[in-house]
PDB file of N, CA and C in Angstrom:
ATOM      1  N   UNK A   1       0.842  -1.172   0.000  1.00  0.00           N
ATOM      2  CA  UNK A   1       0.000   0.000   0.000  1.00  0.00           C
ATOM      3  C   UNK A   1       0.889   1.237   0.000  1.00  0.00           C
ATOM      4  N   UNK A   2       0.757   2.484  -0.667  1.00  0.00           N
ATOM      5  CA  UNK A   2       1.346   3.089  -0.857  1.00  0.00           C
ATOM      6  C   UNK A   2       0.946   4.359   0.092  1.00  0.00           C
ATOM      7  N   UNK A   3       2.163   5.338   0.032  1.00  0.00           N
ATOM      8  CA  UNK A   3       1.764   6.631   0.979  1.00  0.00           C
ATOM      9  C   UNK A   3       0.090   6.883   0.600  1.00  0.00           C
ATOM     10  N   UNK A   4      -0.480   7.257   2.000  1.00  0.00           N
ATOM     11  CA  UNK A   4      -1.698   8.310   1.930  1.00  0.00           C
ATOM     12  C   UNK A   4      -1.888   9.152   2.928  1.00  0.00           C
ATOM     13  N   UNK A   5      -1.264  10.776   2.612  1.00  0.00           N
ATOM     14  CA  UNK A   5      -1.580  11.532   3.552  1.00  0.00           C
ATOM     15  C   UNK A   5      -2.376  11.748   4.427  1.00  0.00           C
ATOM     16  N   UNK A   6      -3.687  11.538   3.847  1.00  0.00           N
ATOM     17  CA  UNK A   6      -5.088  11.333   4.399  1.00  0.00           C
ATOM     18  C   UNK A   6      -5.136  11.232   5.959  1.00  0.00           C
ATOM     19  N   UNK A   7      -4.490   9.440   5.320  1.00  0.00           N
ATOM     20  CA  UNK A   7      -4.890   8.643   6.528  1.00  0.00           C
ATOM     21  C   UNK A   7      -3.566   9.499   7.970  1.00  0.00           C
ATOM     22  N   UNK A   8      -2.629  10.114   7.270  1.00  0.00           N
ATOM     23  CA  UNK A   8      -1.976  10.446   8.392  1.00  0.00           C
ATOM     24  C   UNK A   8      -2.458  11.780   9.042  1.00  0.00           C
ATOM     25  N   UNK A   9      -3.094  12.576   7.731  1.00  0.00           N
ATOM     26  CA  UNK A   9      -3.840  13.713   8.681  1.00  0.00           C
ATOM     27  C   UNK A   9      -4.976  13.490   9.692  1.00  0.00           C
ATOM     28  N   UNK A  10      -5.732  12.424   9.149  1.00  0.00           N
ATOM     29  CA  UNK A  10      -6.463  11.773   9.851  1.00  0.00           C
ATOM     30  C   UNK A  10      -6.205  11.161  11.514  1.00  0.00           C
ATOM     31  N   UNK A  11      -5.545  10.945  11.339  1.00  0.00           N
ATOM     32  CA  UNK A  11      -4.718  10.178  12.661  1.00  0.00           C
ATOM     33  C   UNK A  11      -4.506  11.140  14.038  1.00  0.00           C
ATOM     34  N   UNK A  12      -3.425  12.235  13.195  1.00  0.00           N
ATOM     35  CA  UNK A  12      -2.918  13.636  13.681  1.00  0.00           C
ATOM     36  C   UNK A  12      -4.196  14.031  14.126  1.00  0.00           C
ATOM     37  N   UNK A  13      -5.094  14.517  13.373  1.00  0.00           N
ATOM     38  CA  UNK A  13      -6.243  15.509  13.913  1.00  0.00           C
ATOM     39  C   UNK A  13      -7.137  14.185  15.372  1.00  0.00           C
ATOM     40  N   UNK A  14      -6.713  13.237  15.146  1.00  0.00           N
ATOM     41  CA  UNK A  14      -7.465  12.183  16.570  1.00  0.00           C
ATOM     42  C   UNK A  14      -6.776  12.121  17.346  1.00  0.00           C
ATOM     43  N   UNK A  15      -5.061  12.533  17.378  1.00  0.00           N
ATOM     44  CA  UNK A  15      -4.568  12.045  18.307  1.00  0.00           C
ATOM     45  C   UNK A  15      -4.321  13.947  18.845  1.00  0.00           C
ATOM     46  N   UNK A  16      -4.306  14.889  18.380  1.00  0.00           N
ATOM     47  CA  UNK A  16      -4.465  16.275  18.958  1.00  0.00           C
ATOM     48  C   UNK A  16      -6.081  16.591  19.569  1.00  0.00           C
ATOM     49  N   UNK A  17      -6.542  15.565  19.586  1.00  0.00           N
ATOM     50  CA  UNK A  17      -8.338  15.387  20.175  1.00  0.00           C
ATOM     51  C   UNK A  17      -8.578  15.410  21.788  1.00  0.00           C
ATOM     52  N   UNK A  18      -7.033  15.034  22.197  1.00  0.00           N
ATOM     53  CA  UNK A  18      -6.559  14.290  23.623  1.00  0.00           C
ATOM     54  C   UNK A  18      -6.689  15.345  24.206  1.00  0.00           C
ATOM     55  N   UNK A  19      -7.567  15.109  25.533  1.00  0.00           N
ATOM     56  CA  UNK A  19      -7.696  15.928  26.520  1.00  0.00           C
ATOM     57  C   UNK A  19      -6.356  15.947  27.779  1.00  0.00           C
ATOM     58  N   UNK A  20      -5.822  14.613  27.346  1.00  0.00           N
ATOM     59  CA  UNK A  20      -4.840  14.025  28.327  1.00  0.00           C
ATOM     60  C   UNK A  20      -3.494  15.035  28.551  1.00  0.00           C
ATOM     61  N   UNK A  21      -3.535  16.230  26.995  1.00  0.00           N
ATOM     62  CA  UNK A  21      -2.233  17.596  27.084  1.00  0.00           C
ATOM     63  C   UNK A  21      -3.042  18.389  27.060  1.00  0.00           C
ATOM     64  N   UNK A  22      -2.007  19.187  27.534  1.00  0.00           N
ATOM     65  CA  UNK A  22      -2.665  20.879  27.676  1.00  0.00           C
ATOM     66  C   UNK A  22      -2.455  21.015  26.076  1.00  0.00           C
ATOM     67  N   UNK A  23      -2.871  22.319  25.719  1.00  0.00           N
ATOM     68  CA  UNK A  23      -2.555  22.769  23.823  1.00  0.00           C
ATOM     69  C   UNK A  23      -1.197  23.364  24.031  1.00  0.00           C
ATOM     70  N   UNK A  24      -0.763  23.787  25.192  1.00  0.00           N
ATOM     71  CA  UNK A  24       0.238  24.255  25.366  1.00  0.00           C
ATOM     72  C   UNK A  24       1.567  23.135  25.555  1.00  0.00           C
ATOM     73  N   UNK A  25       1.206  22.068  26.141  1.00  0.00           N
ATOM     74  CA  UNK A  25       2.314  20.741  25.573  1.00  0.00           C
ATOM     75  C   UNK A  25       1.948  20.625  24.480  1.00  0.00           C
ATOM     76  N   UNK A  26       1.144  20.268  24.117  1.00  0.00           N
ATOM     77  CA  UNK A  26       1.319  20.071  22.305  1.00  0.00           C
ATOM     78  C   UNK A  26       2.120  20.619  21.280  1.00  0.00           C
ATOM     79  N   UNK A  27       2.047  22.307  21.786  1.00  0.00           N
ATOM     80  CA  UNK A  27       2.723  22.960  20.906  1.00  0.00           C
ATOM     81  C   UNK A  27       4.493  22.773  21.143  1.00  0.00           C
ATOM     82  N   UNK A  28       4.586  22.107  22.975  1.00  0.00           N
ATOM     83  CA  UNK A  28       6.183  21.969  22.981  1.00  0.00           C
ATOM     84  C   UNK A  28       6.487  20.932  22.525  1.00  0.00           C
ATOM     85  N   UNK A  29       5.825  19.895  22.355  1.00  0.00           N
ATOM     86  CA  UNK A  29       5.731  18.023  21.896  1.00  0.00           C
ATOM     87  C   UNK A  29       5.938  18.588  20.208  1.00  0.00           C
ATOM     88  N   UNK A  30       5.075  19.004  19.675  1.00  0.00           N
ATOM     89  CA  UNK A  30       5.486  19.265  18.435  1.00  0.00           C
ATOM     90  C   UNK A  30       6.476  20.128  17.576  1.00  0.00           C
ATOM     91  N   UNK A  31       6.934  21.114  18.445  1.00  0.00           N
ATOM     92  CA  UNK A  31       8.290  21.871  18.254  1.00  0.00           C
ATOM     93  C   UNK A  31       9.850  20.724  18.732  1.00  0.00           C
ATOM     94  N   UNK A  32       9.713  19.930  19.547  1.00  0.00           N
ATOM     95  CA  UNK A  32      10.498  19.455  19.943  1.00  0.00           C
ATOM     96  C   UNK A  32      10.713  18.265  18.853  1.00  0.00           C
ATOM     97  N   UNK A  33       9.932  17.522  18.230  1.00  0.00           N
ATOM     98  CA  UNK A  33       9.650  16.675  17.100  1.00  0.00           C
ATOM     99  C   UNK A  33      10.233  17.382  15.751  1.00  0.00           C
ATOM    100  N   UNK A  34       9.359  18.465  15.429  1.00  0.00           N
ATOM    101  CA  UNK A  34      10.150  18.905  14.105  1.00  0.00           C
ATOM    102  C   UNK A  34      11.425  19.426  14.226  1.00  0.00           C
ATOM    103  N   UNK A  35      11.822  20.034  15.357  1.00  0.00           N
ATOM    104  CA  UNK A  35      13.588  20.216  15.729  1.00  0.00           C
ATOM    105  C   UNK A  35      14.595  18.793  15.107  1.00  0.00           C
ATOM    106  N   UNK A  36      13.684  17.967  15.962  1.00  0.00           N
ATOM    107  CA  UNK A  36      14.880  16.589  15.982  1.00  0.00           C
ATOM    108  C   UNK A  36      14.485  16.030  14.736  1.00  0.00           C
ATOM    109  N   UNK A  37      13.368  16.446  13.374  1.00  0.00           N
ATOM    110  CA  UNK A  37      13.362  15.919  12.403  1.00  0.00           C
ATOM    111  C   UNK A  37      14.291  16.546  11.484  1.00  0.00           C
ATOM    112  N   UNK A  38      14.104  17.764  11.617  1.00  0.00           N
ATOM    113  CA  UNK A  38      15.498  18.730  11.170  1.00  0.00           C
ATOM    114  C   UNK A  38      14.991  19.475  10.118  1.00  0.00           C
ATOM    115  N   UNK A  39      13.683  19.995  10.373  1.00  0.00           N
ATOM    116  CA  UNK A  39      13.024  20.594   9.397  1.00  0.00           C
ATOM    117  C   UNK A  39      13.204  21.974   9.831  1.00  0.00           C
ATOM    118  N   UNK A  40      13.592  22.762   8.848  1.00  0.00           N
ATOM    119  CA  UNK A  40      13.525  24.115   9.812  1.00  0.00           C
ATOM    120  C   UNK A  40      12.187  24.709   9.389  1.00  0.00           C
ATOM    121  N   UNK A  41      12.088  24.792   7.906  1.00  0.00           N
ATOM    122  CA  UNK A  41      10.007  25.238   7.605  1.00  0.00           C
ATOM    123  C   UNK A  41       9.038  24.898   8.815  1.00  0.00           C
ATOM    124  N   UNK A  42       9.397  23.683   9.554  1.00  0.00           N
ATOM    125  CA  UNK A  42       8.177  23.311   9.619  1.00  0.00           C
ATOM    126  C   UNK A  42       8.656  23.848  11.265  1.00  0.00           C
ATOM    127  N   UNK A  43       9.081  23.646  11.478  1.00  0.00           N
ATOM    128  CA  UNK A  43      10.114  24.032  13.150  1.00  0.00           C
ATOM    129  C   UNK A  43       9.869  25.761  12.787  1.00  0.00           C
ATOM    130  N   UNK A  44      10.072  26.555  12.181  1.00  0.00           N
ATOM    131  CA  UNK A  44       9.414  27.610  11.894  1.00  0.00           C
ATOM    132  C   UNK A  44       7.783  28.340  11.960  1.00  0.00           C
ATOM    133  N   UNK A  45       7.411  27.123  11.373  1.00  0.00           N
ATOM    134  CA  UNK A  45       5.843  26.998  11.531  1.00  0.00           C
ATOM    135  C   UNK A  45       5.451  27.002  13.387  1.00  0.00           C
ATOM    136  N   UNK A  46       5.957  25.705  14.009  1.00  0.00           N
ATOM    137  CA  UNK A  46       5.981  25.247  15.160  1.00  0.00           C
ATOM    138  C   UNK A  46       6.099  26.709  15.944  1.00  0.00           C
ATOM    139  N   UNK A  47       7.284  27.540  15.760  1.00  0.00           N
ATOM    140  CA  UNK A  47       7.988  28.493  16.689  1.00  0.00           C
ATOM    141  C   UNK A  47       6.460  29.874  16.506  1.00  0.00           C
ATOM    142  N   UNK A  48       6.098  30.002  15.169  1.00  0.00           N
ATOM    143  CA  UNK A  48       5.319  30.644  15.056  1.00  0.00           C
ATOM    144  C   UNK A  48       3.821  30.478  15.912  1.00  0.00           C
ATOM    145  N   UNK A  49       3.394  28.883  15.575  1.00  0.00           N
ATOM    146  CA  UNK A  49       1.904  28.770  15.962  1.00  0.00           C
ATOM    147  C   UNK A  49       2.022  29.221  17.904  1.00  0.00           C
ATOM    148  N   UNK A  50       3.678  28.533  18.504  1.00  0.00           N
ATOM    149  CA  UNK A  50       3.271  28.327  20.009  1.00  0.00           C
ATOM    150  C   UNK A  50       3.645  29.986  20.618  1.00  0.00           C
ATOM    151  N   UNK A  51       4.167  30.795  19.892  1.00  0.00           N
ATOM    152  CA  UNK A  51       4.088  32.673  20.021  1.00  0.00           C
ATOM    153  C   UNK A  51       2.167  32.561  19.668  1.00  0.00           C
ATOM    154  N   UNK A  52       1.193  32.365  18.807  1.00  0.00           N
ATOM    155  CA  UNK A  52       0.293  32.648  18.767  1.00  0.00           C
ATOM    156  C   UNK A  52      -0.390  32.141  19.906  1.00  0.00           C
ATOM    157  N   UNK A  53      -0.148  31.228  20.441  1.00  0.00           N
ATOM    158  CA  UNK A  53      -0.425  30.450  21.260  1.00  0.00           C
ATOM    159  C   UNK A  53      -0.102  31.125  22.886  1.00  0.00           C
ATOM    160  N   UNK A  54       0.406  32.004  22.825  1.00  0.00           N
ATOM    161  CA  UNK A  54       0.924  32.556  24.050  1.00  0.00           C
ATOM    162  C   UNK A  54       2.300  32.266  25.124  1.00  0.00           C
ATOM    163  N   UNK A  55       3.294  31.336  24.073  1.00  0.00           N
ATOM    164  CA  UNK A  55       4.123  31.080  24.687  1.00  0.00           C
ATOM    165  C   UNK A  55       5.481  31.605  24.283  1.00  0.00           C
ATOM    166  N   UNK A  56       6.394  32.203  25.390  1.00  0.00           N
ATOM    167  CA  UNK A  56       7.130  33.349  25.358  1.00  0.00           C
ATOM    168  C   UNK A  56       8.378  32.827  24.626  1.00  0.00           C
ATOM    169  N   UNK A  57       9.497  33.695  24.040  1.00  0.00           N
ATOM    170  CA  UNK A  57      11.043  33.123  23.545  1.00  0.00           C
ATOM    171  C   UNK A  57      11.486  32.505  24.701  1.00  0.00           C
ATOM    172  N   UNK A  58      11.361  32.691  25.882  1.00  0.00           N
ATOM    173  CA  UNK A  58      12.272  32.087  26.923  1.00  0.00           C
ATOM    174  C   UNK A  58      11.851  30.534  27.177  1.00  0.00           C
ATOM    175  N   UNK A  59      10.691  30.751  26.632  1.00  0.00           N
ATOM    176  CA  UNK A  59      10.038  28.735  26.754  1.00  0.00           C
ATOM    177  C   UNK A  59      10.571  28.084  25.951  1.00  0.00           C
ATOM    178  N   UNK A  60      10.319  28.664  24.780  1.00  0.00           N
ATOM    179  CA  UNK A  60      10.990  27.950  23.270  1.00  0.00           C
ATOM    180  C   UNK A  60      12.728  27.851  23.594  1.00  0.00           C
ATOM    181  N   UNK A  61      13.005  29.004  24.468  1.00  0.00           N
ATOM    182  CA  UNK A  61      14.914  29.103  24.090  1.00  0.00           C
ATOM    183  C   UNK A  61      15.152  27.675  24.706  1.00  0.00           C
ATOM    184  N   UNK A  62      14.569  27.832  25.999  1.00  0.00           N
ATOM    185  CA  UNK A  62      14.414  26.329  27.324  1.00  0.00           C
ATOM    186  C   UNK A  62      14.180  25.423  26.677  1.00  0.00           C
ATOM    187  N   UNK A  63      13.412  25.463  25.461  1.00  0.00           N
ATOM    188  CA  UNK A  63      13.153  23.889  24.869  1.00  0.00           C
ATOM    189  C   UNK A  63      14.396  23.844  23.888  1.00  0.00           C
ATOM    190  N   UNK A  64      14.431  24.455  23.204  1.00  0.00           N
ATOM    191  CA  UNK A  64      15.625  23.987  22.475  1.00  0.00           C
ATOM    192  C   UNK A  64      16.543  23.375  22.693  1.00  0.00           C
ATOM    193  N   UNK A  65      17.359  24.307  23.678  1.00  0.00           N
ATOM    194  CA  UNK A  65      18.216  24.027  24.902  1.00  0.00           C
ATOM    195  C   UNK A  65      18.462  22.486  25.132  1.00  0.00           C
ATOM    196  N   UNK A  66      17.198  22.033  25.896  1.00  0.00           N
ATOM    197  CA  UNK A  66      16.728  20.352  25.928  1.00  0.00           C
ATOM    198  C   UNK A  66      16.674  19.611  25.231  1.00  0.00           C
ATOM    199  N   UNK A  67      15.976  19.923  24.036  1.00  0.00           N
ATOM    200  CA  UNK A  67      16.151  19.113  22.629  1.00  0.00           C
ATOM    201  C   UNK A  67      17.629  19.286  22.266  1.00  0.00           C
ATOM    202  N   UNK A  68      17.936  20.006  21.958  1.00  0.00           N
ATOM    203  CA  UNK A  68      20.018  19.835  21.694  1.00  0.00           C
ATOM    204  C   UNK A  68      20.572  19.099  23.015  1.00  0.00           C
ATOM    205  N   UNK A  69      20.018  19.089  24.065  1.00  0.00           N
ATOM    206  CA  UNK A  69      21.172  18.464  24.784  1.00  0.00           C
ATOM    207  C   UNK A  69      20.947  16.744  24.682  1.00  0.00           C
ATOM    208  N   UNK A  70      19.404  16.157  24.502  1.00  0.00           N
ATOM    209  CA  UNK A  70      18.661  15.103  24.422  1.00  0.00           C
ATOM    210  C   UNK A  70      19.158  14.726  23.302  1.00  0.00           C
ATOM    211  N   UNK A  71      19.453  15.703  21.742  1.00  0.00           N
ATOM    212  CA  UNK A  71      20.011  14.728  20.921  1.00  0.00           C
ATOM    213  C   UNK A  71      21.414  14.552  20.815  1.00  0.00           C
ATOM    214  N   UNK A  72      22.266  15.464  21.387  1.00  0.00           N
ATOM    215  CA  UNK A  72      23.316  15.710  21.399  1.00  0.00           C
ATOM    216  C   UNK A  72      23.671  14.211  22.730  1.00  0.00           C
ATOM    217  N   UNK A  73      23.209  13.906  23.124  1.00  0.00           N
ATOM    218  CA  UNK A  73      23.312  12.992  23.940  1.00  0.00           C
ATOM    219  C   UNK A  73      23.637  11.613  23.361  1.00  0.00           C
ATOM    220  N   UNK A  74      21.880  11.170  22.653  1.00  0.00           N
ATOM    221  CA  UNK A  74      21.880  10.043  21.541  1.00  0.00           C
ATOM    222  C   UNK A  74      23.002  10.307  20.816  1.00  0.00           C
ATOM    223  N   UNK A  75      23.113  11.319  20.105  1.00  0.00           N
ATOM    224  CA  UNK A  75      24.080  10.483  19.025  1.00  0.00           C
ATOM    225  C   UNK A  75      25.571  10.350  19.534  1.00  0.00           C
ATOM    226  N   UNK A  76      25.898  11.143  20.721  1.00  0.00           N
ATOM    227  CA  UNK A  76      27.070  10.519  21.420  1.00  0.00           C
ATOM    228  C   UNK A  76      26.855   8.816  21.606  1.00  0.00           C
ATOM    229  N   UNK A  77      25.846   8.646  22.470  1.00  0.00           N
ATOM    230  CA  UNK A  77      25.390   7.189  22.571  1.00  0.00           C
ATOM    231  C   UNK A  77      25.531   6.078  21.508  1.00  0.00           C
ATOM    232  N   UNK A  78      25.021   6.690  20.362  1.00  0.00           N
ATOM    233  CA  UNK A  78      24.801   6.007  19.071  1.00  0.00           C
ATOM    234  C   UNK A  78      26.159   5.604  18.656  1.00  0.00           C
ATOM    235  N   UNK A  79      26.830   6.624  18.438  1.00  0.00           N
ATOM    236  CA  UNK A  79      28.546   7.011  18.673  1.00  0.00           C
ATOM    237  C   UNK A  79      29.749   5.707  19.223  1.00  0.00           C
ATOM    238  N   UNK A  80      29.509   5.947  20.487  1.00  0.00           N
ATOM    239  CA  UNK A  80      29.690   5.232  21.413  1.00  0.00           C
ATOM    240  C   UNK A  80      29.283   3.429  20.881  1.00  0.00           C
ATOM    241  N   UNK A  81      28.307   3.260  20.915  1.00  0.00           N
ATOM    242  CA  UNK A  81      28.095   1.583  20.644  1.00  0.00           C
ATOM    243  C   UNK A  81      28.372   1.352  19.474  1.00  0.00           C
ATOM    244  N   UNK A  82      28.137   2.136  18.503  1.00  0.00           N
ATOM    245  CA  UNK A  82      28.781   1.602  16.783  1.00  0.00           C
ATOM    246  C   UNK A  82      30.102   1.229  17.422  1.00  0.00           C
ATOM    247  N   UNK A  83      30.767   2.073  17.510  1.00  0.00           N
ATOM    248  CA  UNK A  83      32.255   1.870  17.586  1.00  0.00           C
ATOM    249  C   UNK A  83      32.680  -0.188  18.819  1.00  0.00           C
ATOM    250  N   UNK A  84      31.614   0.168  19.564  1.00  0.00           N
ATOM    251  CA  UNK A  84      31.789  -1.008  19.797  1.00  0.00           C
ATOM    252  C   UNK A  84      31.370  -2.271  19.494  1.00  0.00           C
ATOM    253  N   UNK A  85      30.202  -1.775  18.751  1.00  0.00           N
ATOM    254  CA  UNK A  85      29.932  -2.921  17.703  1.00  0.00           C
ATOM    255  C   UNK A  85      30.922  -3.378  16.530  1.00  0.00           C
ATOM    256  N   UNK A  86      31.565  -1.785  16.014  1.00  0.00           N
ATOM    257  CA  UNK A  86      32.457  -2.338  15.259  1.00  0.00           C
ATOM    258  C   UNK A  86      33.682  -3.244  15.340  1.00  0.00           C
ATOM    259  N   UNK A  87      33.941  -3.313  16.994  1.00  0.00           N
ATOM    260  CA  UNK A  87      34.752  -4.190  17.302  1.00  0.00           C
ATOM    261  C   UNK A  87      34.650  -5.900  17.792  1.00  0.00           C
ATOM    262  N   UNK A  88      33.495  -6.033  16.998  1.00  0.00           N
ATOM    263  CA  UNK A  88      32.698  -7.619  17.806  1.00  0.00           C
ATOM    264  C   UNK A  88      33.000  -8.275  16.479  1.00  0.00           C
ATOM    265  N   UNK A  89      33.130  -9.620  16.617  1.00  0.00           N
ATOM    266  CA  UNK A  89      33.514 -10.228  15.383  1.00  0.00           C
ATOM    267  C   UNK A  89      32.347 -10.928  15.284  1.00  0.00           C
ATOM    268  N   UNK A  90      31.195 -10.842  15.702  1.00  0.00           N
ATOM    269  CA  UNK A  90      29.891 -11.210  15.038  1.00  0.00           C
ATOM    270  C   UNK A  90      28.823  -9.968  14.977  1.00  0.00           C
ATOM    271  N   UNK A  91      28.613 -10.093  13.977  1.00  0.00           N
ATOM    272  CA  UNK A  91      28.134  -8.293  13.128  1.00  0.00           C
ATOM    273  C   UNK A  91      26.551  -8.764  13.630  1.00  0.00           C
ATOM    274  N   UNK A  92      25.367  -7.608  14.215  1.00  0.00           N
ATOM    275  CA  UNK A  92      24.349  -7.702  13.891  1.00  0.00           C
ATOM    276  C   UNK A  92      23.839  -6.702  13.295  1.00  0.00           C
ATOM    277  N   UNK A  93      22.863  -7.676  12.306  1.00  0.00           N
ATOM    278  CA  UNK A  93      22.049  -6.545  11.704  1.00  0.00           C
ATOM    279  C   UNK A  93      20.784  -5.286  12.268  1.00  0.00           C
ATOM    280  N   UNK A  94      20.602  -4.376  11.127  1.00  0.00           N
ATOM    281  CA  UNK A  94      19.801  -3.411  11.708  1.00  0.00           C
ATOM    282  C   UNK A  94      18.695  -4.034  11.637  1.00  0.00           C
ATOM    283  N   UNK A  95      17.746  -3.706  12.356  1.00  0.00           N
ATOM    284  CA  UNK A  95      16.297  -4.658  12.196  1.00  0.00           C
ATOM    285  C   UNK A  95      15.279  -3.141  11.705  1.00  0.00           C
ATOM    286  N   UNK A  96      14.075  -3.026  11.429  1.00  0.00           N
ATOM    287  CA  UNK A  96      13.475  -2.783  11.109  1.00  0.00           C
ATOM    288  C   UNK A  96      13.015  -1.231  11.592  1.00  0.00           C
ATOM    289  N   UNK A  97      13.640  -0.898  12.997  1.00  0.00           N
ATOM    290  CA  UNK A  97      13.962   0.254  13.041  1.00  0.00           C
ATOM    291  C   UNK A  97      14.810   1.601  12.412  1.00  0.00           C
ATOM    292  N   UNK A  98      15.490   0.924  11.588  1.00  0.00           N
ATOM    293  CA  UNK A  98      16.499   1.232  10.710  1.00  0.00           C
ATOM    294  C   UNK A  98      15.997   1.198   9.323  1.00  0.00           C
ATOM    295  N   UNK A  99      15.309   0.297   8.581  1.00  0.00           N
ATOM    296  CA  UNK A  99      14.962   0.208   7.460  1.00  0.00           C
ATOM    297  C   UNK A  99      13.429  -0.390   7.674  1.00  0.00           C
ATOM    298  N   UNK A 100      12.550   0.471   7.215  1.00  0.00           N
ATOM    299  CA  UNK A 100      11.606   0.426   6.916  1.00  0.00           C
ATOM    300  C   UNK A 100      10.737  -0.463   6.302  1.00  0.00           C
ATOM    301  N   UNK A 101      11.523  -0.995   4.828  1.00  0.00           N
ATOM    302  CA  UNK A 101      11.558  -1.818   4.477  1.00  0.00           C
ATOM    303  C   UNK A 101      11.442  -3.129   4.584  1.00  0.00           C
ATOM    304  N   UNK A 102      11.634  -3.309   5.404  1.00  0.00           N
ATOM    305  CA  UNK A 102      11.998  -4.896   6.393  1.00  0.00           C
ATOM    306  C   UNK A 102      13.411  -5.545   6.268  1.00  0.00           C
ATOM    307  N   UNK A 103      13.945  -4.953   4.571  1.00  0.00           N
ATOM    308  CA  UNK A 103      15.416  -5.754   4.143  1.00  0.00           C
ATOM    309  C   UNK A 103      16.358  -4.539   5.387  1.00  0.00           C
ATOM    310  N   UNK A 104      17.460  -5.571   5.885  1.00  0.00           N
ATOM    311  CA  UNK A 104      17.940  -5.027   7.369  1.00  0.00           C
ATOM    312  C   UNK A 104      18.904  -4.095   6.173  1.00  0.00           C
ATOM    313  N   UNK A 105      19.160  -2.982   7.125  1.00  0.00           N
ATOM    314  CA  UNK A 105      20.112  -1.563   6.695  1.00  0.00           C
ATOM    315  C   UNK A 105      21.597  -2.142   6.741  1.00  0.00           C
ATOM    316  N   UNK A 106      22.400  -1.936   5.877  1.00  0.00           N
ATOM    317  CA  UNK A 106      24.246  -2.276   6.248  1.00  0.00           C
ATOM    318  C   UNK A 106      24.755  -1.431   5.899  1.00  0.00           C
ATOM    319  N   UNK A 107      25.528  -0.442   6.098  1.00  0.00           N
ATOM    320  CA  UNK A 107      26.540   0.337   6.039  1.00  0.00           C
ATOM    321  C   UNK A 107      27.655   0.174   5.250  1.00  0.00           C
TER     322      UNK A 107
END
């Protein structure tokens, strides 16, 4: 089955339905997401809607802040175990987190 936006706008608009966040996490849940996707348009968009939204530069600076240190973290981590994977003389593959596909990812 092939992409259908639809069904993902669809999804999005049920799962922003949740009474369970404030609109005001939402807007940091979703700035913090398009940061670490590495979109700046849309991380633009994000920075814009949560100012309409009533939330100040010093919230957003604070989130950033967190999001760089959270990924700056992982990919030390990530970092870190390749290198020791690269030293194991039995290789495992990427599983499905990695490739989408199902055929495992190799480098």
């Amino acid at each position: 089955m092939g992409y259908d936006g639809a069904l993902v706008l669809e999804f999005l608009a049920r799962t922003h339905q949740t009474s369970l966040l404030t609109d005001r996490e939402k807007h940091l849940v979703g700035l913090a997401v398009t940061m670490t996707r590495g979109c700046q348009v849309c991380t633009r968009g994000r920075i814009e809607k949560a100012r309409a939204a009533g939330i100040g530069n010093d919230v957003l600076n604070a989130l950033i802040s967190v999001v760089s240190a959270v990924n700056a973290g992982v990919a030390s981590a990530t970092g870190r175990e390749s290198f020791r994977l690269a030293d194991l003389t039995d290789t495992e593959e990427c599983g499905d987190l990695c490739s989408p596909s199902g055929t495992p990812a190799r480098s």
